[in-house]
C-alpha atoms as a PDB file:
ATOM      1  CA  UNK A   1       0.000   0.000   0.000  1.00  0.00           C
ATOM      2  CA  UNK A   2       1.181   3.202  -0.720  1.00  0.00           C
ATOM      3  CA  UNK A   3       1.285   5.658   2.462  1.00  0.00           C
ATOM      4  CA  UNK A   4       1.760   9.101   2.019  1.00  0.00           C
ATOM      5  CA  UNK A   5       2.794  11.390   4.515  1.00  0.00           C
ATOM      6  CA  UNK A   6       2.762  14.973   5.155  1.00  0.00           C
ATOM      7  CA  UNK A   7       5.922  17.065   5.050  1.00  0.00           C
ATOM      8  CA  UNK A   8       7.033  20.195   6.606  1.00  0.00           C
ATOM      9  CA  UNK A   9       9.880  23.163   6.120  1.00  0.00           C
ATOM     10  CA  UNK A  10      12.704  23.801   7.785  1.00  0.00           C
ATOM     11  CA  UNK A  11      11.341  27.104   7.538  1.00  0.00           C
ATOM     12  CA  UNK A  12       8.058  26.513   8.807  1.00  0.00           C
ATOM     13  CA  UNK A  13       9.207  24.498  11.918  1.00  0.00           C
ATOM     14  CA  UNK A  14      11.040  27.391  12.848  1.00  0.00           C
ATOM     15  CA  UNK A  15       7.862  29.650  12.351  1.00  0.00           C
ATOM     16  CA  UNK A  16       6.226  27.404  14.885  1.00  0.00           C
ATOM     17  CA  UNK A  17       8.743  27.733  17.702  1.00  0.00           C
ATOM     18  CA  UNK A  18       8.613  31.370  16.989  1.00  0.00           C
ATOM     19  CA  UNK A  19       5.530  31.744  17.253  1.00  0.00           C
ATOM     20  CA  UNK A  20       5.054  29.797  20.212  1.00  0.00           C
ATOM     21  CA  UNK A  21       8.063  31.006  22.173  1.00  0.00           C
ATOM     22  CA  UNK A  22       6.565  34.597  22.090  1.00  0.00           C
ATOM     23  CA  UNK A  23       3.429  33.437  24.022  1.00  0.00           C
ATOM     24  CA  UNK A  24       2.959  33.910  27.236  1.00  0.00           C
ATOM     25  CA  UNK A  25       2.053  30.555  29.562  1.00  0.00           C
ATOM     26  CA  UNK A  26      -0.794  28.977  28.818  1.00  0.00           C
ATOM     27  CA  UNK A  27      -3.701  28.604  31.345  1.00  0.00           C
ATOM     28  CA  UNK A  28      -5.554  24.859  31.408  1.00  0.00           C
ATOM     29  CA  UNK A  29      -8.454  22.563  34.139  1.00  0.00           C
ATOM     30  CA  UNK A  30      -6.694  19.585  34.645  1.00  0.00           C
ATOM     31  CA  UNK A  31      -8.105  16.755  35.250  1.00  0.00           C
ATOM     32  CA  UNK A  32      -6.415  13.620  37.446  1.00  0.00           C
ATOM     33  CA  UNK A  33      -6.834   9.916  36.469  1.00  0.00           C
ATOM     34  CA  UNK A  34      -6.786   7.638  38.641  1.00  0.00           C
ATOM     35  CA  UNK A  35      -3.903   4.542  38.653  1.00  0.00           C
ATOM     36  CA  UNK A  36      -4.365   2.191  41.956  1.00  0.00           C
ATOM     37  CA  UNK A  37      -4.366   4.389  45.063  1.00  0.00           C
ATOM     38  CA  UNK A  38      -2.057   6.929  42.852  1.00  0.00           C
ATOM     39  CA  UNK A  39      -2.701  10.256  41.504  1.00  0.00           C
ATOM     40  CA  UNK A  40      -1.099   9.711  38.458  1.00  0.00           C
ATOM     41  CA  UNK A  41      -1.563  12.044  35.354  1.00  0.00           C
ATOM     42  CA  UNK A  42      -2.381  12.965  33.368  1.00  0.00           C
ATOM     43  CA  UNK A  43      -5.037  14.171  31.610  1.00  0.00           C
ATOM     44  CA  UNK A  44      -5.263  17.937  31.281  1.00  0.00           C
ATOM     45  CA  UNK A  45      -8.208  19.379  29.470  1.00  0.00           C
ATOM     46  CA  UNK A  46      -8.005  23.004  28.131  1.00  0.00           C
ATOM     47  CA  UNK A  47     -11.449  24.734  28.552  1.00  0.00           C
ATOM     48  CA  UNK A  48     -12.920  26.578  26.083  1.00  0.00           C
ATOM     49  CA  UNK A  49     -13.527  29.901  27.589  1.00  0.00           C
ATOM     50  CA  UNK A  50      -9.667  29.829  27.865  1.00  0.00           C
ATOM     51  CA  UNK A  51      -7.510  31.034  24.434  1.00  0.00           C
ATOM     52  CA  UNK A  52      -3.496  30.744  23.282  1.00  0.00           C
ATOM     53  CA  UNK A  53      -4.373  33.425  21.510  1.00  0.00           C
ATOM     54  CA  UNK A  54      -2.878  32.128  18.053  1.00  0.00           C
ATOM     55  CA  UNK A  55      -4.452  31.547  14.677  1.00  0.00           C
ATOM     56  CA  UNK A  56      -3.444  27.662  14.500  1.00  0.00           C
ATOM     57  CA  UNK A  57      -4.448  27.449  10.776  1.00  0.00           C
ATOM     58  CA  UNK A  58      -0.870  29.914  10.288  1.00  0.00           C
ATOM     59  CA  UNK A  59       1.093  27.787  12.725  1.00  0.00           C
ATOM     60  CA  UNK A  60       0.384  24.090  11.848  1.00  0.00           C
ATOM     61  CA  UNK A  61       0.307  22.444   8.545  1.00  0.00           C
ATOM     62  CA  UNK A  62      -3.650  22.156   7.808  1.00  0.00           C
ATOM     63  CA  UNK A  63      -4.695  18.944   7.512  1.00  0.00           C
ATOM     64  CA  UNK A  64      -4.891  17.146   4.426  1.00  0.00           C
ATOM     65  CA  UNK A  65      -8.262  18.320   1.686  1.00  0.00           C
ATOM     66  CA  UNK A  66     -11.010  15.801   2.367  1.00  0.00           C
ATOM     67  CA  UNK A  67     -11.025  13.239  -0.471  1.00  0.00           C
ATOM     68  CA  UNK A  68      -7.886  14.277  -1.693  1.00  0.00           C
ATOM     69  CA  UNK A  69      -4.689  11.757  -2.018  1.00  0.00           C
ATOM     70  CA  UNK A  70      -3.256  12.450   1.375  1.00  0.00           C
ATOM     71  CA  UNK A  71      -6.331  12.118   3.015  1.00  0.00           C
ATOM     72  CA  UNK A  72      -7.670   8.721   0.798  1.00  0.00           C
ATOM     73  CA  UNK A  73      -3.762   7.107   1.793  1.00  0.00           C
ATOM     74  CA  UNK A  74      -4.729   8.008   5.750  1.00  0.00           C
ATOM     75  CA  UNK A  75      -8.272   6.741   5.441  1.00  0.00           C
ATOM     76  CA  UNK A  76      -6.802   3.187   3.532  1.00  0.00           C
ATOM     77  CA  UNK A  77      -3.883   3.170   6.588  1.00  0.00           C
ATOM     78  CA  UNK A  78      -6.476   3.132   8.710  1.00  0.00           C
ATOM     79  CA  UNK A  79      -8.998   0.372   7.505  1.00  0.00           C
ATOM     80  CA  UNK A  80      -5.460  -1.710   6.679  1.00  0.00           C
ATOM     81  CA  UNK A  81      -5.010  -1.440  10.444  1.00  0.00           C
ATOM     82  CA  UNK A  82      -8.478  -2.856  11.231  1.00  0.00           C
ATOM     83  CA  UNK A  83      -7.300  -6.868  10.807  1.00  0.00           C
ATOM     84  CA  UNK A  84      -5.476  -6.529  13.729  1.00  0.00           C
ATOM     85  CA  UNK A  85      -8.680  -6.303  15.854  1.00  0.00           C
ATOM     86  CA  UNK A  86      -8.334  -9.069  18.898  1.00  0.00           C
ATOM     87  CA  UNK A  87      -4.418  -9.160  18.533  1.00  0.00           C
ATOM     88  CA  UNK A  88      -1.713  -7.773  21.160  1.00  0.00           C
ATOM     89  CA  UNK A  89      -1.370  -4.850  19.429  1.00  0.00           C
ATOM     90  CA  UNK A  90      -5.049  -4.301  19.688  1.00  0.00           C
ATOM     91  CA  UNK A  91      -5.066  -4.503  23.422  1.00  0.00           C
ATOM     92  CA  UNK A  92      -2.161  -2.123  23.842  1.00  0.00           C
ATOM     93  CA  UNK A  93      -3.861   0.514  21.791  1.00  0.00           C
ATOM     94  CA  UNK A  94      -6.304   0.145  24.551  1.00  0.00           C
ATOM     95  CA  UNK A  95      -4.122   0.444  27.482  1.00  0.00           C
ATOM     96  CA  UNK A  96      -2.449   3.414  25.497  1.00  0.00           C
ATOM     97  CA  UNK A  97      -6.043   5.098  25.584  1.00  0.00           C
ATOM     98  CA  UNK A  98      -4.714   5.869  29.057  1.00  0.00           C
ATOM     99  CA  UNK A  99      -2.282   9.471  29.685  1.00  0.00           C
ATOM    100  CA  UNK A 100      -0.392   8.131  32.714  1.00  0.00           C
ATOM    101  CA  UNK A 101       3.120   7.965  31.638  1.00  0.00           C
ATOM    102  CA  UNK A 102       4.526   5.358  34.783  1.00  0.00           C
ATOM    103  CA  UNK A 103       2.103   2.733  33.015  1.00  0.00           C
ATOM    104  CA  UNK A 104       3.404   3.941  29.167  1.00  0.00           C
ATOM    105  CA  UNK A 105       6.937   4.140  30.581  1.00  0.00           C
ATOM    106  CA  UNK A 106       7.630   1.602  33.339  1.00  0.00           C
ATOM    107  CA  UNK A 107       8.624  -1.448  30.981  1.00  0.00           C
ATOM    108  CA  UNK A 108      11.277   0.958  30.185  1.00  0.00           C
ATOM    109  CA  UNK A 109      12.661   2.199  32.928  1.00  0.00           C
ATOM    110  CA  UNK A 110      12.337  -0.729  35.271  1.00  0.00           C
ATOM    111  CA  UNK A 111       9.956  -1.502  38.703  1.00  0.00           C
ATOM    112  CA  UNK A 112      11.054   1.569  40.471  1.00  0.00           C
ATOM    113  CA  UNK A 113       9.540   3.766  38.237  1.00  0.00           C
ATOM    114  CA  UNK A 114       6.028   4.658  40.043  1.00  0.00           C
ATOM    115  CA  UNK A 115       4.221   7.240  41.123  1.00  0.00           C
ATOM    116  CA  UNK A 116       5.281   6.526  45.008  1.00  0.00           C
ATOM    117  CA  UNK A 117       8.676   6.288  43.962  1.00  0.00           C
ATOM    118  CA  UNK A 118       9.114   9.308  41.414  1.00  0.00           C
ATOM    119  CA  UNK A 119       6.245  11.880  42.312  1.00  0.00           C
ATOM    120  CA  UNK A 120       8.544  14.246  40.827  1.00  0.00           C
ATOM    121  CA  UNK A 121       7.566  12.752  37.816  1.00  0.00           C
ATOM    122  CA  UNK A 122       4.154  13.603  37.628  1.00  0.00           C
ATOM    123  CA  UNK A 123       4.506  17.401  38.461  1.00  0.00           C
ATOM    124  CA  UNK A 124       6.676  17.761  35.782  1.00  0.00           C
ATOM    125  CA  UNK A 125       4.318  15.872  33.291  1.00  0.00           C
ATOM    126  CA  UNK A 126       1.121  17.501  34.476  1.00  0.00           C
ATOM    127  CA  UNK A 127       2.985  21.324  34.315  1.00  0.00           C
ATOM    128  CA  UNK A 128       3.991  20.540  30.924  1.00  0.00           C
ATOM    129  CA  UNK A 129       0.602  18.675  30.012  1.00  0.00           C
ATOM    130  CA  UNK A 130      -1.417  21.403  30.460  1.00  0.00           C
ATOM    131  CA  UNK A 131       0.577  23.997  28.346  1.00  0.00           C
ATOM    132  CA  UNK A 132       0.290  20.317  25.276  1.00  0.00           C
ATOM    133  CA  UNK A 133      -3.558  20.298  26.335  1.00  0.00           C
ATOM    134  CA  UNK A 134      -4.503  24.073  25.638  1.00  0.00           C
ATOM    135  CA  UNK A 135      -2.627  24.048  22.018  1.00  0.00           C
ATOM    136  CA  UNK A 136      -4.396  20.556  21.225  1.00  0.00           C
ATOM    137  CA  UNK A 137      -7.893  21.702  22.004  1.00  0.00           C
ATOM    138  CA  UNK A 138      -7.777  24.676  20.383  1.00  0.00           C
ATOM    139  CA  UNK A 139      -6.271  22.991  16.955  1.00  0.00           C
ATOM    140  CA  UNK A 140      -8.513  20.590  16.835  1.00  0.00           C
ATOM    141  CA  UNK A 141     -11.249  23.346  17.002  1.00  0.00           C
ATOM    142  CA  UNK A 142     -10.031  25.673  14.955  1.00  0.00           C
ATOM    143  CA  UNK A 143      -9.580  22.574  11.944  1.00  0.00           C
ATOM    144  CA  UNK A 144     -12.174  20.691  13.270  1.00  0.00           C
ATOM    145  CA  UNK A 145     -11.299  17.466  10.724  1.00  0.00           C
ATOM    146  CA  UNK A 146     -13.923  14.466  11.751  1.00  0.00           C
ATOM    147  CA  UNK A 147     -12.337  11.653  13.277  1.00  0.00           C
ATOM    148  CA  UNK A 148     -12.075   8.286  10.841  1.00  0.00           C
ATOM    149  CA  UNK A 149     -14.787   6.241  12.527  1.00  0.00           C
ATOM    150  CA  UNK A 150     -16.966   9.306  11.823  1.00  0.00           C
ATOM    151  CA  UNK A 151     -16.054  10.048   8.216  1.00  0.00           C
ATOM    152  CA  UNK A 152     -16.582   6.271   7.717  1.00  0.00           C
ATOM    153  CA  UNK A 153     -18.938   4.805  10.586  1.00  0.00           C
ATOM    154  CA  UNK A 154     -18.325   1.218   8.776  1.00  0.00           C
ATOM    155  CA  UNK A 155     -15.098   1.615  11.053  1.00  0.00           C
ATOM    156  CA  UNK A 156     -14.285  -0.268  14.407  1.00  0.00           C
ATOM    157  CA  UNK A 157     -12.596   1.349  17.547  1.00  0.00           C
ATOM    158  CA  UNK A 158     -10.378   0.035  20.535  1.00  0.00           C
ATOM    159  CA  UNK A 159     -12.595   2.202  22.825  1.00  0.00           C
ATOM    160  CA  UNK A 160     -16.301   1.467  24.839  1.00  0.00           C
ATOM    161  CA  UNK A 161     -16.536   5.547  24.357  1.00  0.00           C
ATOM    162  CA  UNK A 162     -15.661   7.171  21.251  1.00  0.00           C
ATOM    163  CA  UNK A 163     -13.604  10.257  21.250  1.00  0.00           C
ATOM    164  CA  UNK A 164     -15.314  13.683  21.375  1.00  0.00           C
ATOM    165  CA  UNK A 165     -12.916  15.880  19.843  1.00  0.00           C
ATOM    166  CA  UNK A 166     -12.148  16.758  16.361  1.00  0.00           C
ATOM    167  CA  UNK A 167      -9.163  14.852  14.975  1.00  0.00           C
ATOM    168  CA  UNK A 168      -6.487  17.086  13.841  1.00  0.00           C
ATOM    169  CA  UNK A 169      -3.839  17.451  15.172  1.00  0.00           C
ATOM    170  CA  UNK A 170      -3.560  13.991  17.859  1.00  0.00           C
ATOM    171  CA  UNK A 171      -3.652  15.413  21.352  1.00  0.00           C
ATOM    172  CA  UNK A 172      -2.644  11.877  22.285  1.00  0.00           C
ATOM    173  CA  UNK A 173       0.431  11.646  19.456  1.00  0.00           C
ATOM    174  CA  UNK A 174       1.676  14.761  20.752  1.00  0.00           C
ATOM    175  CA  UNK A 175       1.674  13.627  24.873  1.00  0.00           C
ATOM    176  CA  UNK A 176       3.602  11.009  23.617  1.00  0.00           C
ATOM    177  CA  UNK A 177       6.451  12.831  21.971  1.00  0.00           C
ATOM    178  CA  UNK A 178       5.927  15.688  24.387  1.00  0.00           C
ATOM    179  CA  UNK A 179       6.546  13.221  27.374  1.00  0.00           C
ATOM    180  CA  UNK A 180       9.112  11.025  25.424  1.00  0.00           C
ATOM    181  CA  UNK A 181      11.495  14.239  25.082  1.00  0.00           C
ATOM    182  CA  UNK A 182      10.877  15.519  28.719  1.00  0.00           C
ATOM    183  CA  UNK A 183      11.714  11.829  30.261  1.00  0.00           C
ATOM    184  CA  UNK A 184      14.271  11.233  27.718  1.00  0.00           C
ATOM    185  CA  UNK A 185      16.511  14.169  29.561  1.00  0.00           C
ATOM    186  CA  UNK A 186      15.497  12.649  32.810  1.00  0.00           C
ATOM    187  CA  UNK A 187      16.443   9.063  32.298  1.00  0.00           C
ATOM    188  CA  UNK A 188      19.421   9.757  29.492  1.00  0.00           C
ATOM    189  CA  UNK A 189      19.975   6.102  29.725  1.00  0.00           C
ATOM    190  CA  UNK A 190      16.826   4.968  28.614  1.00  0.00           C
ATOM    191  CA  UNK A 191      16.480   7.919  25.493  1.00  0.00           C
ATOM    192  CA  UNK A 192      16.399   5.719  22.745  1.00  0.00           C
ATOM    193  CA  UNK A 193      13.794   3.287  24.143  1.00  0.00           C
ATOM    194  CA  UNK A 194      11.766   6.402  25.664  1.00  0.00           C
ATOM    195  CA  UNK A 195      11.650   7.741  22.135  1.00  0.00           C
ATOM    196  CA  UNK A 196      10.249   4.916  20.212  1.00  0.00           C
ATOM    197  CA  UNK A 197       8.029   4.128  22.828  1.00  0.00           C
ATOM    198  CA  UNK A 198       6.637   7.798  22.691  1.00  0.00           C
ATOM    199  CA  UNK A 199       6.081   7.365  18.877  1.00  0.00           C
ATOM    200  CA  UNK A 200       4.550   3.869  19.336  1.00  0.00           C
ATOM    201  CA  UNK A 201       2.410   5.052  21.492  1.00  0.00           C
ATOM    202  CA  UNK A 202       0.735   8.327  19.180  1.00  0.00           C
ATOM    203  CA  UNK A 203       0.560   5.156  16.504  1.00  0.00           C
ATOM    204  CA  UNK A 204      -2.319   3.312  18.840  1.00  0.00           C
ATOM    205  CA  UNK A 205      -4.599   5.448  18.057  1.00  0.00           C
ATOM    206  CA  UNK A 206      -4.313   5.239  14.104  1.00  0.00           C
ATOM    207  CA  UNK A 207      -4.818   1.320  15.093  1.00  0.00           C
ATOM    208  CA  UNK A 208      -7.552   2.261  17.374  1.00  0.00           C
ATOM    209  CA  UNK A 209      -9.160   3.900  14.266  1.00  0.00           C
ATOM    210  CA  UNK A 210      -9.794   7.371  15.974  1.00  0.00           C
ATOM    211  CA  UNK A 211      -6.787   9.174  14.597  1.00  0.00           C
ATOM    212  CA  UNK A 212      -5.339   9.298  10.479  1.00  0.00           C
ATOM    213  CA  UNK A 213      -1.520   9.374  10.557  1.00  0.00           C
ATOM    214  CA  UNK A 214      -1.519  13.385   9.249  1.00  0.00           C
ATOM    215  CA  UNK A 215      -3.088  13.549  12.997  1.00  0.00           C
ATOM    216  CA  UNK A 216      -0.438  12.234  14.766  1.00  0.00           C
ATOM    217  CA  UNK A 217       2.463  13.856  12.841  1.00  0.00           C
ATOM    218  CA  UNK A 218       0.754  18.019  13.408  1.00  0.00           C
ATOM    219  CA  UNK A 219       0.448  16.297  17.042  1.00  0.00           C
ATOM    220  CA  UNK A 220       4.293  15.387  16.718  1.00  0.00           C
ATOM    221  CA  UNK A 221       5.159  19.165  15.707  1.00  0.00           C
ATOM    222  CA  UNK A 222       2.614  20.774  18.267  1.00  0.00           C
ATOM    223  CA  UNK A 223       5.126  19.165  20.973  1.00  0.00           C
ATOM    224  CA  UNK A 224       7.858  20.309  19.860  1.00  0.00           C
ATOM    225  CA  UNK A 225       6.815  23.735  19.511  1.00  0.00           C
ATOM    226  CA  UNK A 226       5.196  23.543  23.217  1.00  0.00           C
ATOM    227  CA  UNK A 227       8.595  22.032  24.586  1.00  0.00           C
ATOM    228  CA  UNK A 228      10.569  24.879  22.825  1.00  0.00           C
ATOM    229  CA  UNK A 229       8.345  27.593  24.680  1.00  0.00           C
ATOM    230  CA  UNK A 230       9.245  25.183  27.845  1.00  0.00           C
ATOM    231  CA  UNK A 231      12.769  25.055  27.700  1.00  0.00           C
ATOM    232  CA  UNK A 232      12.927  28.997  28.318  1.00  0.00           C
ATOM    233  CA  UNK A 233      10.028  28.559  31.275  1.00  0.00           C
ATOM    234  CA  UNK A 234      11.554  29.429  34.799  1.00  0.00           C
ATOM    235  CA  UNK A 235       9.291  26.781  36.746  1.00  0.00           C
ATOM    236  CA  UNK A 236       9.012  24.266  33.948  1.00  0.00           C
ATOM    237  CA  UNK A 237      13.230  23.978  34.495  1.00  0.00           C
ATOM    238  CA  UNK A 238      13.055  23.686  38.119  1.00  0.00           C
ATOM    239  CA  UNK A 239      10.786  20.639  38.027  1.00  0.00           C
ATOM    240  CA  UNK A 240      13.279  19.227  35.524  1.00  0.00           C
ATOM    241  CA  UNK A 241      15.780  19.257  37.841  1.00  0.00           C
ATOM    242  CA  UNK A 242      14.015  18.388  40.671  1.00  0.00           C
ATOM    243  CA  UNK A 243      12.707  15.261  38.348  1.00  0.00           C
ATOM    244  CA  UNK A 244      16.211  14.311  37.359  1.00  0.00           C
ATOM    245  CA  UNK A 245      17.632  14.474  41.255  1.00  0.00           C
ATOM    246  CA  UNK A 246      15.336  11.629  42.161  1.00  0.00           C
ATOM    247  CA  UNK A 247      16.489   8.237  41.179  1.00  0.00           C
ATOM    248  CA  UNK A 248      14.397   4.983  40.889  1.00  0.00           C
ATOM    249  CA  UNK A 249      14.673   2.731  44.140  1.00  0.00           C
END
């Protein structure tokens, strides 16, 4: 099958960490999900009343013309994917459904990484969650691309409750590179592992049927931009450090 994907400039990646660098922090509800007796994270949900204040349609790539090539080869990735209902890769886009980055990462980084162990952690993902949440919410508003199972309701998903949002760009592809990067400075040993796992993870929901690959890459570059703005934010540097002084037990 051919599988064509969207491309970007150099120029145009540096556009968006302009324009995001220039903004001033975002404001977001977050919301807590519940792992065991653990507050772990993560999911932070921007609310409408609130505003980045950006025109995302001249800071992301727009999302491919409906019925055009791009968007046919994401619709035909996506119904490819369906055979592997009922398989292992199935059931982890389910678990991936989930924000909490000790279950995502843990494999990784070995038993010690929890929630009782590295609360750290989970300030530093929820501080830099809610900046990811405001910019995904607003995208997806302002593009407002249905969702796969919608533009074709033949489809099948991984979840009891379908998605709400719009589609474009994948709030969930960009946690995971946004949280890949951030725990990849933390836990330098584990970087290459963190990494893959981060991209693996945006894929579940292209196999889950609620995201088209074009999603998941504008999700890709809204993290980056988001954890360019972060690298120059005061408090977003002290719970770095106070995330990479804590070791596993």
């Amino acid at each position: 099958m051919l599988v064509l994907k969207m491309t970007i400039t150099t120029r145009k990646k540096i556009a968006i960490v302009a324009l995001l660098l220039m903004a001033s922090s975002f404001q977001a509800c977050a919301t807590t999900t519940k792992v065991g007796a653990a507050a772990s994270v993560i999911h932070t949900a921007a609310s409408p009343a609130q505003s980045t204040g950006y025109d995302w349609a001249q800071v992301l790539p727009a999302p491919p013309v409906a019925g055009g090539l791009v968007d046919s080869a994401d619709m035909a990735e996506v119904r490819q994917l369906q055979s592997l209902e009922n398989s292992a890769r199935w059931a982890q886009a389910i678990q991936d459904n989930s924000f909490d980055v000790y279950k995502i990462y843990g494999p990784i980084i070995g038993d010690g990484f929890t929630a009782a162990n590295r609360p750290e952690i989970l300030a530093l993902m929820a501080y830099a969650g809610r900046r990811l949440s405001m910019a995904s919410s607003e995208s997806k508003r302002q593009f407002a691309r249905p969702r796969p199972f919608i533009a074709a309701t033949d489809l099948r998903i991984c979840l009891a409750t379908p998605p709400s949002e719009f589609s474009f760009p994948s709030g969930h592809s960009g946690w995971g590179w946004l949280s890949a990067q951030i725990l990849a400075r933390v836990e330098p040993a584990h970087a290459s592992a963190i990494l893959a796992r981060g991209r693996d993870y945006g894929y579940s929901r292209v196999v889950c049927a609620v995201h088209y690959q074009s999603d998941l890459e504008a999700g890709r570059y809204l993290a980056d931009a988001v954890l360019a703005q972060l690298d120059n934010d005061p408090e977003y540097q002290r719970l770095l450090a106070a995330a990479k002084g804590v070791n596993p037990r």
